[in-house]
Protein backbone atom coordinates (compact mmCIF):
# COMPACT_ATOMS: atom_id res chain seq x y z
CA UNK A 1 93.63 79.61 75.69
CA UNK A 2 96.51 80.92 77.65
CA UNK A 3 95.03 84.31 77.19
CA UNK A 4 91.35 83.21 78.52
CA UNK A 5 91.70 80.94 80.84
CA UNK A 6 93.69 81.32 84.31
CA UNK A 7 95.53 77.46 84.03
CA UNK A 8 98.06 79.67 86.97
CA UNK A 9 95.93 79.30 89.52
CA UNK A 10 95.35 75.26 89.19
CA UNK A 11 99.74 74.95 88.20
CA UNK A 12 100.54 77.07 91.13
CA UNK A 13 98.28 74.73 93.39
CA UNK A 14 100.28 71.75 92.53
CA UNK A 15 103.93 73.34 92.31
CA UNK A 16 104.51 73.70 96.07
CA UNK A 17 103.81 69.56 96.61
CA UNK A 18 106.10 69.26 93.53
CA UNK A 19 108.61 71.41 94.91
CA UNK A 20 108.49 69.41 98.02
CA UNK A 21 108.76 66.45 96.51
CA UNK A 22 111.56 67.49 94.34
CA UNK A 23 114.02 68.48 97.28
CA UNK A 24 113.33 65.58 98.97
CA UNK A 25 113.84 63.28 96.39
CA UNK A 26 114.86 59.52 97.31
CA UNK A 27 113.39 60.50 101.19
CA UNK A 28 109.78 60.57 100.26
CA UNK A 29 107.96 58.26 98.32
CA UNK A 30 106.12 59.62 95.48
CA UNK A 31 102.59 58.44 96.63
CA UNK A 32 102.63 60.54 99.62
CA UNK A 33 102.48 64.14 97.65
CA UNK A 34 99.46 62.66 95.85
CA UNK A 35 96.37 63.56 98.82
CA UNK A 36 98.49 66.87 99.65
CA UNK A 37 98.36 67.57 95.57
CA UNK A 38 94.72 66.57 95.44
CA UNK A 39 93.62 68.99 98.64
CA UNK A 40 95.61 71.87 96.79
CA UNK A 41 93.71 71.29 93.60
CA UNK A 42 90.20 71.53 95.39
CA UNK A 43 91.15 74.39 97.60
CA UNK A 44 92.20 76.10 94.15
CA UNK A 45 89.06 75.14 92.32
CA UNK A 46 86.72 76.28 95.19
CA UNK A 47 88.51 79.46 95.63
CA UNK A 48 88.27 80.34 92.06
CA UNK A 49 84.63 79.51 91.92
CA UNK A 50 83.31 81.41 94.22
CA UNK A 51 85.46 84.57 93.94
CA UNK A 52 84.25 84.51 90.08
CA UNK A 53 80.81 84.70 91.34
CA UNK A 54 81.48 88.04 92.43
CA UNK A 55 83.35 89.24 89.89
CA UNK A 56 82.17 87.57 86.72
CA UNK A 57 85.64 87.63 85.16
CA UNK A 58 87.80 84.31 85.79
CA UNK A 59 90.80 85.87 84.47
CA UNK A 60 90.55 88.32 87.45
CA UNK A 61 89.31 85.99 89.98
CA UNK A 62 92.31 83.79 88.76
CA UNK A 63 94.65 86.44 89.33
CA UNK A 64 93.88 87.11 92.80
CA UNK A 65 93.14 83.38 94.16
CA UNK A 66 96.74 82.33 92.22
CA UNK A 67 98.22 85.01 94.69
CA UNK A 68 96.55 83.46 98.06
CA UNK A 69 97.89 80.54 96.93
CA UNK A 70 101.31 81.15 96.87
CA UNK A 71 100.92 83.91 100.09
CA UNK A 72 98.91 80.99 101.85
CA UNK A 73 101.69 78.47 100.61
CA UNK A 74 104.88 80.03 102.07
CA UNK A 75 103.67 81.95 105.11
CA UNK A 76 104.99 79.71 107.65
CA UNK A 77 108.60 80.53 105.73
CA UNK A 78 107.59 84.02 105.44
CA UNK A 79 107.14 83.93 109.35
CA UNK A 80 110.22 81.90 110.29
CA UNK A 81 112.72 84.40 107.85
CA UNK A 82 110.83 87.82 109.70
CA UNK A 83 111.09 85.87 113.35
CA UNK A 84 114.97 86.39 113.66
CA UNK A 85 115.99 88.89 115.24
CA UNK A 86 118.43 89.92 112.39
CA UNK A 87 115.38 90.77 109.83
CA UNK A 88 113.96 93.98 111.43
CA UNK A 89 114.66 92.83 114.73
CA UNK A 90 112.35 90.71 114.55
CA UNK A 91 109.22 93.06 114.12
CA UNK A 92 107.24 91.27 111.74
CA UNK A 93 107.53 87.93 113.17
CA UNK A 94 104.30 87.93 114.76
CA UNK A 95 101.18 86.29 113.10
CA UNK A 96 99.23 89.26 113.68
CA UNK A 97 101.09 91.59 112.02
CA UNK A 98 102.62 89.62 109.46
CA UNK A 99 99.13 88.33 108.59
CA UNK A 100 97.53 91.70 108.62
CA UNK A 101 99.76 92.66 106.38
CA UNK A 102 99.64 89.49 103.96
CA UNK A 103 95.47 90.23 104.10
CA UNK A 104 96.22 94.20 103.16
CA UNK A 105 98.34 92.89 100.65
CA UNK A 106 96.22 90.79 98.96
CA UNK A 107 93.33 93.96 99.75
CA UNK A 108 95.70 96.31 97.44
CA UNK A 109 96.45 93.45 94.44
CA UNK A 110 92.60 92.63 94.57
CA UNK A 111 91.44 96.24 94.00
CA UNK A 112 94.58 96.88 91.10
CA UNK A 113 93.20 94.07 89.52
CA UNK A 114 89.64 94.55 89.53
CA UNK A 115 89.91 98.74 88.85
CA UNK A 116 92.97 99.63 87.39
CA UNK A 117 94.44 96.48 84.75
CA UNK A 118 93.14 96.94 81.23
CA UNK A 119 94.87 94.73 79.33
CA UNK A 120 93.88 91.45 80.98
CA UNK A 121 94.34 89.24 78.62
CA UNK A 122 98.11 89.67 78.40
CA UNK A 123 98.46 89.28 82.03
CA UNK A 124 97.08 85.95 82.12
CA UNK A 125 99.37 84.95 78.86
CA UNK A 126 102.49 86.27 81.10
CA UNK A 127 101.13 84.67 84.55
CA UNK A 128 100.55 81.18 82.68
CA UNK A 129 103.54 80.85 81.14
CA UNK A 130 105.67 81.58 84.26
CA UNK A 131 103.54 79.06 86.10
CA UNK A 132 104.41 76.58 83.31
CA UNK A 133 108.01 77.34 83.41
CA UNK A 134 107.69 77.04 87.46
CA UNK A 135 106.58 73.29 87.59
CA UNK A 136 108.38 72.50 84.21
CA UNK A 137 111.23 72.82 87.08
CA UNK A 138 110.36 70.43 90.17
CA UNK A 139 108.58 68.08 87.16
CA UNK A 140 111.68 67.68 85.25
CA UNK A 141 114.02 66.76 88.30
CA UNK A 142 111.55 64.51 89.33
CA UNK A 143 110.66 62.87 86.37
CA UNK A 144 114.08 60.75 86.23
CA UNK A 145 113.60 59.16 89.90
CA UNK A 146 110.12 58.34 88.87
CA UNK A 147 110.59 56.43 85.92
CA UNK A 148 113.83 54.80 87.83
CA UNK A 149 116.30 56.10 84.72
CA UNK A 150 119.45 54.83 85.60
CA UNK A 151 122.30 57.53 85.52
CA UNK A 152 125.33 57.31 83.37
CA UNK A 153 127.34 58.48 86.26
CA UNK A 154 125.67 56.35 88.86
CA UNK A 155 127.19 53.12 86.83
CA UNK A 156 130.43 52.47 88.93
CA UNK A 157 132.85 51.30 86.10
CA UNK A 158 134.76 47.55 86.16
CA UNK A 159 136.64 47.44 89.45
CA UNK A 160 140.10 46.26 89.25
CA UNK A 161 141.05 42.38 89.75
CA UNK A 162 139.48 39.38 88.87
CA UNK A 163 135.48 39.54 89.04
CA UNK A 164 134.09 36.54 90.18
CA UNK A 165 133.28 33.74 88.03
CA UNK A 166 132.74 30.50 88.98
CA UNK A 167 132.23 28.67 92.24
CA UNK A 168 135.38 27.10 93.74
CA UNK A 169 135.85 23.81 93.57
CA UNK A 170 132.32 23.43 91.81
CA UNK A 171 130.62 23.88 94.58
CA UNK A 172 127.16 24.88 95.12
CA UNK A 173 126.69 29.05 95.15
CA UNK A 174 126.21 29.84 98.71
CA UNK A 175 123.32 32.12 99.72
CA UNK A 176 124.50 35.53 100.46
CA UNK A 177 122.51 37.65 103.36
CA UNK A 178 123.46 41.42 103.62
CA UNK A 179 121.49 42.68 106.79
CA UNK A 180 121.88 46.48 107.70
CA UNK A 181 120.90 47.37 111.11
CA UNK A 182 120.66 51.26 110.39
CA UNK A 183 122.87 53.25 113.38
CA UNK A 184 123.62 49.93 115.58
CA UNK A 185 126.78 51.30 117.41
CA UNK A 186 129.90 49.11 118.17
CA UNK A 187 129.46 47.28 121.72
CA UNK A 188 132.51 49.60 123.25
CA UNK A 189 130.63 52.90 122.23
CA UNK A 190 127.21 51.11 123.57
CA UNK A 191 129.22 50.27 126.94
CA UNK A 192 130.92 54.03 127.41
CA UNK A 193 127.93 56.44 125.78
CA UNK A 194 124.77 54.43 126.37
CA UNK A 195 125.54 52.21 129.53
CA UNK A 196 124.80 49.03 127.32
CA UNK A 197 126.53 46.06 127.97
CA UNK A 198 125.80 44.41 124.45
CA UNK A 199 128.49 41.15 125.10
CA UNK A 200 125.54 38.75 125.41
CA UNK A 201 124.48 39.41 121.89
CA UNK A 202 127.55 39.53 120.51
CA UNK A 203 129.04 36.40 122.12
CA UNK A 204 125.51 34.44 120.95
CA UNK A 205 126.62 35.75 117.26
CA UNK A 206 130.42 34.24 117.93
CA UNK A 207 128.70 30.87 119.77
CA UNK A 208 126.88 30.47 116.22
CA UNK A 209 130.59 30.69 113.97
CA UNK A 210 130.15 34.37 113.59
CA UNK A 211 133.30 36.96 113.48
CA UNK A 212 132.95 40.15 114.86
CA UNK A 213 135.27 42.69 113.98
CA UNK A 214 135.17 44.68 117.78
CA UNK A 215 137.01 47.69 116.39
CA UNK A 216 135.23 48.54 113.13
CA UNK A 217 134.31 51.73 111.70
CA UNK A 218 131.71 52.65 108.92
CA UNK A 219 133.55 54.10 105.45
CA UNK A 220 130.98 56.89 105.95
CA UNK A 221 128.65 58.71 108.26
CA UNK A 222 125.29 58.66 106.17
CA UNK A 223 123.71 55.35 105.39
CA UNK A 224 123.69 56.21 100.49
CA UNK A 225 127.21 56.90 100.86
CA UNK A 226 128.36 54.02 103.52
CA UNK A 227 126.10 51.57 101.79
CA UNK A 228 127.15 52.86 97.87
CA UNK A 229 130.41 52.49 99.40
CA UNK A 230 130.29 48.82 100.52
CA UNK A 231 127.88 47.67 97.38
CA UNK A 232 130.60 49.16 95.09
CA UNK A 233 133.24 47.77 97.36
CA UNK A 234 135.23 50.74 96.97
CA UNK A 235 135.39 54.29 98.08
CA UNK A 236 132.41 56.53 96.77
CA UNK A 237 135.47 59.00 95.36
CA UNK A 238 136.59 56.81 93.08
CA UNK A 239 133.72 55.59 91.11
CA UNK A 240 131.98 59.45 91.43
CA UNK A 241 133.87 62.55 90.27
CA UNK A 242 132.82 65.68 91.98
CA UNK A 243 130.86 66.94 89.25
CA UNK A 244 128.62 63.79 89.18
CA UNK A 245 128.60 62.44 92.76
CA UNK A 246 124.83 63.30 94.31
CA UNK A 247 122.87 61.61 96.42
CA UNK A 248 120.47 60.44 93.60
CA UNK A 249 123.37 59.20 91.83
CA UNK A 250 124.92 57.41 95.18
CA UNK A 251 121.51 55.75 95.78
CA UNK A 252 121.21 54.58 92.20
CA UNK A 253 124.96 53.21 92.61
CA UNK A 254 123.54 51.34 95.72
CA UNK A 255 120.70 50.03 94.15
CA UNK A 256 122.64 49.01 90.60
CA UNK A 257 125.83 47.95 92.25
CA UNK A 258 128.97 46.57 91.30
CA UNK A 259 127.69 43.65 93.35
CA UNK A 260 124.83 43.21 92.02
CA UNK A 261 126.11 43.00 88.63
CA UNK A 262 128.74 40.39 90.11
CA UNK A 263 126.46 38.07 91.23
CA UNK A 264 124.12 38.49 88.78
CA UNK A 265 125.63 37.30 86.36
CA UNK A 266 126.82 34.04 88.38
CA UNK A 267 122.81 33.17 88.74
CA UNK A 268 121.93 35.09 91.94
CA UNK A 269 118.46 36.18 92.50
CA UNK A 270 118.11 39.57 94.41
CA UNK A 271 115.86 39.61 96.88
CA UNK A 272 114.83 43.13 98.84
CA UNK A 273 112.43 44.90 100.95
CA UNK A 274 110.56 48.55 100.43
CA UNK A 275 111.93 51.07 101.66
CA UNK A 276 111.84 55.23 101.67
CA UNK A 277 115.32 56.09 101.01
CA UNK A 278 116.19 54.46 97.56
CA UNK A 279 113.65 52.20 94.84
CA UNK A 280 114.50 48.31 95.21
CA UNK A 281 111.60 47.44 93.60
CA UNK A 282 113.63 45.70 90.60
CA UNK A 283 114.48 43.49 91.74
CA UNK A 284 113.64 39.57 91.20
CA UNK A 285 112.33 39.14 94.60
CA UNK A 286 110.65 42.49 96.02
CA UNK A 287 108.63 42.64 99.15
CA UNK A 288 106.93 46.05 99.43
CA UNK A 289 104.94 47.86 102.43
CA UNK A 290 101.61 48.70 101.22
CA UNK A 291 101.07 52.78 101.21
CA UNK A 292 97.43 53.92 100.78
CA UNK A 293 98.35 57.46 99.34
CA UNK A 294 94.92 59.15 99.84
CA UNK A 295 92.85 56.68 102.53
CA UNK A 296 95.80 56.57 105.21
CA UNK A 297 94.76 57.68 108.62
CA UNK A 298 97.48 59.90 108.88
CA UNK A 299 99.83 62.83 107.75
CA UNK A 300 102.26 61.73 105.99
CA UNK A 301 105.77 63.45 106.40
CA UNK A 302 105.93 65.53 103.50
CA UNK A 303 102.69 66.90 104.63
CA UNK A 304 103.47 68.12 108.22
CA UNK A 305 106.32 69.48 106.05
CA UNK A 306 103.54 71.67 104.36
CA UNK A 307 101.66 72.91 107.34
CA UNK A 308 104.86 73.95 108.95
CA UNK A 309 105.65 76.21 105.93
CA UNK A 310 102.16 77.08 105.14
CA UNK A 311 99.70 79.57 106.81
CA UNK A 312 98.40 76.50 108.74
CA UNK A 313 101.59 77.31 110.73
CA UNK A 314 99.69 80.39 112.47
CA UNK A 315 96.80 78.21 113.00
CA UNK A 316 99.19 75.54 115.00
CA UNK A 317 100.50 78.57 116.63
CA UNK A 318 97.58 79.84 118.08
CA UNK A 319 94.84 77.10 118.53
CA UNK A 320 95.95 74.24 121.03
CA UNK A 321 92.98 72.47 119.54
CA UNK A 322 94.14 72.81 116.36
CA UNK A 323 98.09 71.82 118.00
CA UNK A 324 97.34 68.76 119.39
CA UNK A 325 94.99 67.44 116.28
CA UNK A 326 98.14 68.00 113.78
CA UNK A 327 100.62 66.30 116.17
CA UNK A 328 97.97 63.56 116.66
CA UNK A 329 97.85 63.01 112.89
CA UNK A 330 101.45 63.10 112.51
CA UNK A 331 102.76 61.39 114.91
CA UNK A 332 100.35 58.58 113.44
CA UNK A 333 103.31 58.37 111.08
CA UNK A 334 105.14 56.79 113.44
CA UNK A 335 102.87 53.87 114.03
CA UNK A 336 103.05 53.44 110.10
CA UNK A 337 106.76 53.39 110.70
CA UNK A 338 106.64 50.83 113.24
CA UNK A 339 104.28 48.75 111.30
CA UNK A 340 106.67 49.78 107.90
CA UNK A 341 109.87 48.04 110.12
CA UNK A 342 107.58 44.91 111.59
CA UNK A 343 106.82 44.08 108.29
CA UNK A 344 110.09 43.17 107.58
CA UNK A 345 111.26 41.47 110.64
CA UNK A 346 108.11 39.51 110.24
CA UNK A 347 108.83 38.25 106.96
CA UNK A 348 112.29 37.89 106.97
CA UNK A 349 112.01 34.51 107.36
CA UNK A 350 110.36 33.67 104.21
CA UNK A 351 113.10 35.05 102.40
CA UNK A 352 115.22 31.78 103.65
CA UNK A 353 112.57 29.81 101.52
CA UNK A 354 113.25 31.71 98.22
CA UNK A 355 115.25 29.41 95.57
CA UNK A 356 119.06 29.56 95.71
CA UNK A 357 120.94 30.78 95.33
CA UNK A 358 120.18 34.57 96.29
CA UNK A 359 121.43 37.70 97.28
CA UNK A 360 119.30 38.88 100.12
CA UNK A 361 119.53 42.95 100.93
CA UNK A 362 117.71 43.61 103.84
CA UNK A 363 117.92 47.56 105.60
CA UNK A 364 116.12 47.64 108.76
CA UNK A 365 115.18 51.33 109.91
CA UNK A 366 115.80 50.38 113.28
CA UNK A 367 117.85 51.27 115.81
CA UNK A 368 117.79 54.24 114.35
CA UNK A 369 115.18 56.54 115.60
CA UNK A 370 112.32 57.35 115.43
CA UNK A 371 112.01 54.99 118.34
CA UNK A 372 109.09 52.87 118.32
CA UNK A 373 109.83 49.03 119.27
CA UNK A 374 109.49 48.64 123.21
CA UNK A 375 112.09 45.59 123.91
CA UNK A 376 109.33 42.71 123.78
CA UNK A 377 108.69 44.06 120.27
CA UNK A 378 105.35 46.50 120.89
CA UNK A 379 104.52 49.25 119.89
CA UNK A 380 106.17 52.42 122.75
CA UNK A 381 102.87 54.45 123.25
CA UNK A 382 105.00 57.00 125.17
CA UNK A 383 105.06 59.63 122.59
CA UNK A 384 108.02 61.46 124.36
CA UNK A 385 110.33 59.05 122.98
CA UNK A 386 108.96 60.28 119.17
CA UNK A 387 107.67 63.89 120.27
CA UNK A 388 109.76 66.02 119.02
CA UNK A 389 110.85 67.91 115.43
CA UNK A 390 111.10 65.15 112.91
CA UNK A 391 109.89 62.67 115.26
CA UNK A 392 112.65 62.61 117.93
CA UNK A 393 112.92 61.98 121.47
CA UNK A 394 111.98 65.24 123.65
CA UNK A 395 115.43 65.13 125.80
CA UNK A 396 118.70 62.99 125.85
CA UNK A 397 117.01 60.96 128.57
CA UNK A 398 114.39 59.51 125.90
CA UNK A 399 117.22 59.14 123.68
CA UNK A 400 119.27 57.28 124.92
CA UNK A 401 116.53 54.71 126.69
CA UNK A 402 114.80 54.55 123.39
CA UNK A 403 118.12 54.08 121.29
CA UNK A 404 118.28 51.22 124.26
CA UNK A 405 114.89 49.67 123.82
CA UNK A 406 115.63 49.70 119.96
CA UNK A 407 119.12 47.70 120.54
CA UNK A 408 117.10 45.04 122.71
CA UNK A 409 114.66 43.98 120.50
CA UNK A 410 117.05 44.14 117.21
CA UNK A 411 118.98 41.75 119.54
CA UNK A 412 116.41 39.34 119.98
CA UNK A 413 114.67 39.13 116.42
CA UNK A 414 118.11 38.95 115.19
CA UNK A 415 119.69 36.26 117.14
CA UNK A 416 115.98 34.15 116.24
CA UNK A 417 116.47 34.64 112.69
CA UNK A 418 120.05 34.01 112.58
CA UNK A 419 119.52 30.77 114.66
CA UNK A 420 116.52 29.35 112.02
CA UNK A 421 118.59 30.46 109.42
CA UNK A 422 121.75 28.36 109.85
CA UNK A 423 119.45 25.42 110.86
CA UNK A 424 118.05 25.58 107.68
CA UNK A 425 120.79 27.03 105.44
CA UNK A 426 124.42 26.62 106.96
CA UNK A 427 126.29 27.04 103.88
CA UNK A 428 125.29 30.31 104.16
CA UNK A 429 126.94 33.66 104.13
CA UNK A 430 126.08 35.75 106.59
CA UNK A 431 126.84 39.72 107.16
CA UNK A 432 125.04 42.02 109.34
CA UNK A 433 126.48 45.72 109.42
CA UNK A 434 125.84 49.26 111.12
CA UNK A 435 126.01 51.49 108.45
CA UNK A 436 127.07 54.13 110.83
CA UNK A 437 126.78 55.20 114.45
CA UNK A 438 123.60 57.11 116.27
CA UNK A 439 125.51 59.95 117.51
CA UNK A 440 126.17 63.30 115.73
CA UNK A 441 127.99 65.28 118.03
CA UNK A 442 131.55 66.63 118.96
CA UNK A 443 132.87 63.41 119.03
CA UNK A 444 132.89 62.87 115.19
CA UNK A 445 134.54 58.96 115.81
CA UNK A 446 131.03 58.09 117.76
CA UNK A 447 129.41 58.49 114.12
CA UNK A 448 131.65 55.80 112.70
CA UNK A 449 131.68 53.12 115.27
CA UNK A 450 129.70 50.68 113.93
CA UNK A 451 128.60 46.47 114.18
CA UNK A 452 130.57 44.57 112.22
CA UNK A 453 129.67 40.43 112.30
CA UNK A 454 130.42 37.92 109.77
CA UNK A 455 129.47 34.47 109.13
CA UNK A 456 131.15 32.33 106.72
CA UNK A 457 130.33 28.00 106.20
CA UNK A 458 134.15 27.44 105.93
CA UNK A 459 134.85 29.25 109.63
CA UNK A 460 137.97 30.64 107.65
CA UNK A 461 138.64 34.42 108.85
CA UNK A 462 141.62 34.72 108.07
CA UNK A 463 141.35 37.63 105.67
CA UNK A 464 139.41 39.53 108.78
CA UNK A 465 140.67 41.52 111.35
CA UNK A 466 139.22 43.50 114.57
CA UNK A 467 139.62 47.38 112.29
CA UNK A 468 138.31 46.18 109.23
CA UNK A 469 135.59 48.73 107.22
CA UNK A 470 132.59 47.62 105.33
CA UNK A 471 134.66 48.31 102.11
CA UNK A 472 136.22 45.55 102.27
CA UNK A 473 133.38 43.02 103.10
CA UNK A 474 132.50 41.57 99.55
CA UNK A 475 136.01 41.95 98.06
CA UNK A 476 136.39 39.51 100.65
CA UNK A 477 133.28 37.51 99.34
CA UNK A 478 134.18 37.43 96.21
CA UNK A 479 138.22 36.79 96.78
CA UNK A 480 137.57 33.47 99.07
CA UNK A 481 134.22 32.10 97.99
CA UNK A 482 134.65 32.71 94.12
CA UNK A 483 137.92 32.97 91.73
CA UNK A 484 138.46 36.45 92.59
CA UNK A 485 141.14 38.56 92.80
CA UNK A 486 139.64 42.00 94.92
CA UNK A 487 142.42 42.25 97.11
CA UNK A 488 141.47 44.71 100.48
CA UNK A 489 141.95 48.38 100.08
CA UNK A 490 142.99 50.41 102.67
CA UNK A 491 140.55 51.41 105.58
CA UNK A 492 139.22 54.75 105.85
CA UNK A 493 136.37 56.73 107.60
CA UNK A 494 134.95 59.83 106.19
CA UNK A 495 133.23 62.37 108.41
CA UNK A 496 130.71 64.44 106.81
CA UNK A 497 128.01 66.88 108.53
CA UNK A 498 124.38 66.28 107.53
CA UNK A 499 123.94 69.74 106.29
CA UNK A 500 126.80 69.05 103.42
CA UNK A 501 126.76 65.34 103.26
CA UNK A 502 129.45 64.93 99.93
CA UNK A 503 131.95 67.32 102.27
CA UNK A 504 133.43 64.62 103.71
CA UNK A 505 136.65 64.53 105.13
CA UNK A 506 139.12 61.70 107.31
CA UNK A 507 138.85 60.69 111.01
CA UNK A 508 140.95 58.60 113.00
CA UNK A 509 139.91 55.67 115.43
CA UNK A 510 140.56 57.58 119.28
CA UNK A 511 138.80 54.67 121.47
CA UNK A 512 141.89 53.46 123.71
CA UNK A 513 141.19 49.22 122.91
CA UNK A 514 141.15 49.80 119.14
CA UNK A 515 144.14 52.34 118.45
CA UNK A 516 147.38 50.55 117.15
């Protein structure tokens, strides 16, 4: 069959979603390749049809439609390498003449195909097999995240002390709420890079019994490793070896956590939310955002990927129609996003109902951009706040005003919840955490600057102190509200840049009011 029958031309259709899917593993979910694979497939099908019409061999026909594919499928990279102008100074990077000669190309392959190959037959043996061997490739690094198979080296191993095992004194377990507020900047770096005067917020969360820690820092400067970090409640170096630390294993360390295991084994009932960056969705209590993979109004972002890298890049070039319909379709997304973020705020406070006692992990995507929450809570029609590549604001301007606008209504929904939820529930334990700054820019200490509150029943913060780091934040836990024996480590911030994430390396604190 693999001699008759051009299977290339259907595999080959379906391995650039795949391969999209596979380098973006843990930051897509794996619904959204489904329409893009589905679109591929028919294009492929239809192709194929109708060029074997003319030529009455499918082997042939399969030949030459398996090579538009891939030519079709990588001419927006094509276009981008040929643009600079160190690559031929830049001769080819024009759609007409890098298309022309794509469309000669494909001229010359068609007539070698259909005049000069004999043995036909042996092609299409060669062509499938490589085309198997192609997707065997994004297929089998996929497959693992898929079926959620937990990695040996994502298991942190026993930290040292006493784990927790009873409650003290026999009291009840205490409810334990872990809310991440994803790039929510300490109140100093709000005051002196955003013109933010945040104290009213902060001095509502110390009116309610909180502590905030006004000189904390995030362990690291992506949200896997600072959250694996302060799940594990050690540093990512020491339960990862070099040869094993990834970001798949990192986010399967954050979702099975030392944690976790901790308090799962005292009775606690996890409770989380969906969300695109890691799979919650074992545990007891899950609340997920519905995705309609085929139906949904919009291009997802794997799929704008696509039509950036694809010869729908010269169409986006060159028709302003065409322009404005993608961006209106994509930036669609960022409704979704909005609604993806409400969701949770909104139900948030049905978690409080759940039986106790529970651990409670909720991430909220916000303020981190893109920025979509006006202060009163609607949606920012304004697309120049979301405009530009990957959904950012178009200038520092928007930035910073929709950074702003994010803080404000975080502030608000927050200080609601947190008020309802100590009304009903003041035994309690409340901590609410940046996971790292907004800023990624000279100043490698704005990265790490981060919110740092705490509420405890007992009011007793002793163990806390202005510079203390996320790390430390359930050792803590465990240490005064169980018989532990964690002990603190010994802050640190890692700086990493987002091109190589697990190249991180130490920064010191350098804002005036928080240096010894």
């Amino acid at each position: 069959m693999l001699k008759k029958f051009p299977f290339h031309t259907f595999l080959l259709a379906i391995y650039f979603p795949a391969a999209l899917l596979a380098t973006n593993l843990g930051e897509i979910k794996i619904v959204t390749i489904v329409r893009l694979m589905l679109v591929m497939l028919a294009f492929s099908v239809g192709l194929l049809f109708l060029l074997n019409i003319f030529m009455r061999d499918i082997r042939k026909a399969g030949l030459i439609v398996s090579l538009m594919i891939v030519l079709f499928s990588v001419y927006g990279l094509l276009y981008a390498f040929f643009k600079s102008p160190q690559v031929l100074n830049g001769l080819l990077g024009r759609h007409r003449v890098l298309a022309g000669i794509i469309v000669l190309l494909i001229g010359l392959v068609s007539w070698a195909v259909t005049k000069k190959i004999r043995h036909i037959a042996e092609i299409s043996l060669i062509v499938n097999l490589f085309a198997i061997y192609l997707l065997a490739m994004p297929l089998i690094q996929t497959a693992p995240f898929a079926l959620r198979a937990n990695s040996d080296a994502a298991q942190p191993p026993s930290l040292e002390g006493k784990a927790a095992q009873t409650a003290l004194d026999g009291d009840a377990l205490p409810d334990i709420y872990y809310i991440i507020l994803d790039a929510y900047d300490r109140g100093d770096y709000l005051a002196s890079e955003f013109d933010f005067d945040n104290s009213q917020f902060l001095d509502l969360l110390r009116d309610s019994g909180f502590y905030v820690a006004d000189c904390s820092r995030s362990n690291y400067a992506h949200t896997f490793l600072s959250l694996s970090s302060t799940l594990n409640m050690d540093y990512v170096q020491t339960f990862l070896t070099p040869d094993t630390i990834s970001e798949f294993a990192l986010k399967d360390a954050l979702v099975h956590s030392e944690l976790r295991d901790q308090l799962s084994a005292l009775g606690y009932q996890t409770s989380a939310f969906d969300n695109v960056h890691w799979d919650f969705s074992d545990a007891d209590t899950f609340y997920a955002f519905e995705i309609k993979p085929i139906l949904n109004p919009y291009l997802f972002p794997v799929e704008s990927v696509f039509i950036n890298n694809s010869a729908l890049k010269m169409a986006e070039d060159m028709s302003p129609r065409f322009t404005e319909a993608i961006q209106k379709l994509a930036s669609s997304a960022v409704k979704d996003h909005y609604l993806q973020q409400k969701y949770i705020l909104d139900t948030m406070d049905a978690v409080v109902q759940l039986d106790s006692p529970k651990f409670v992990f909720m991430h909220i995507e916000k303020p981190h951009g893109p920025y979509v929450f006006e202060p009163d809570g609607d949606f920012i029609e304004e697309d120049a706040f979301y405009r530009d590549t990957y959904h950012a604001a178009i200038n520092g301007d928007y930035d910073k005003r929709g950074y702003v606008k994010q803080i404000e209504y975080l502030n608000r929904r927050i200080t609601a919840f947190v008020d309802q939820l100590l009304k009903t529930d003041e035994d309690a334990i409340v901590i609410i955490q940046g996971d790292h700054g907004i800023q990624e820019n000279e100043d490698l200490n704005a990265r790490m600057a981060i919110l740092n509150a705490v509420y405890f029943p007992d009011q007793n913060y002793a163990s806390f102190y202005p510079s203390i780091t996320p790390v430390n934040s359930f050792r803590i836990v465990l240490d005064q509200f169980f018989s532990g024996e964690m002990g603190l480590l010994e802050d640190a911030s890692y700086y990493s840049y987002r091109e190589d994430k697990m190249e991180y390396f130490l920064v010191e604190e350098i804002m005036a009011g928080c240096v010894p």
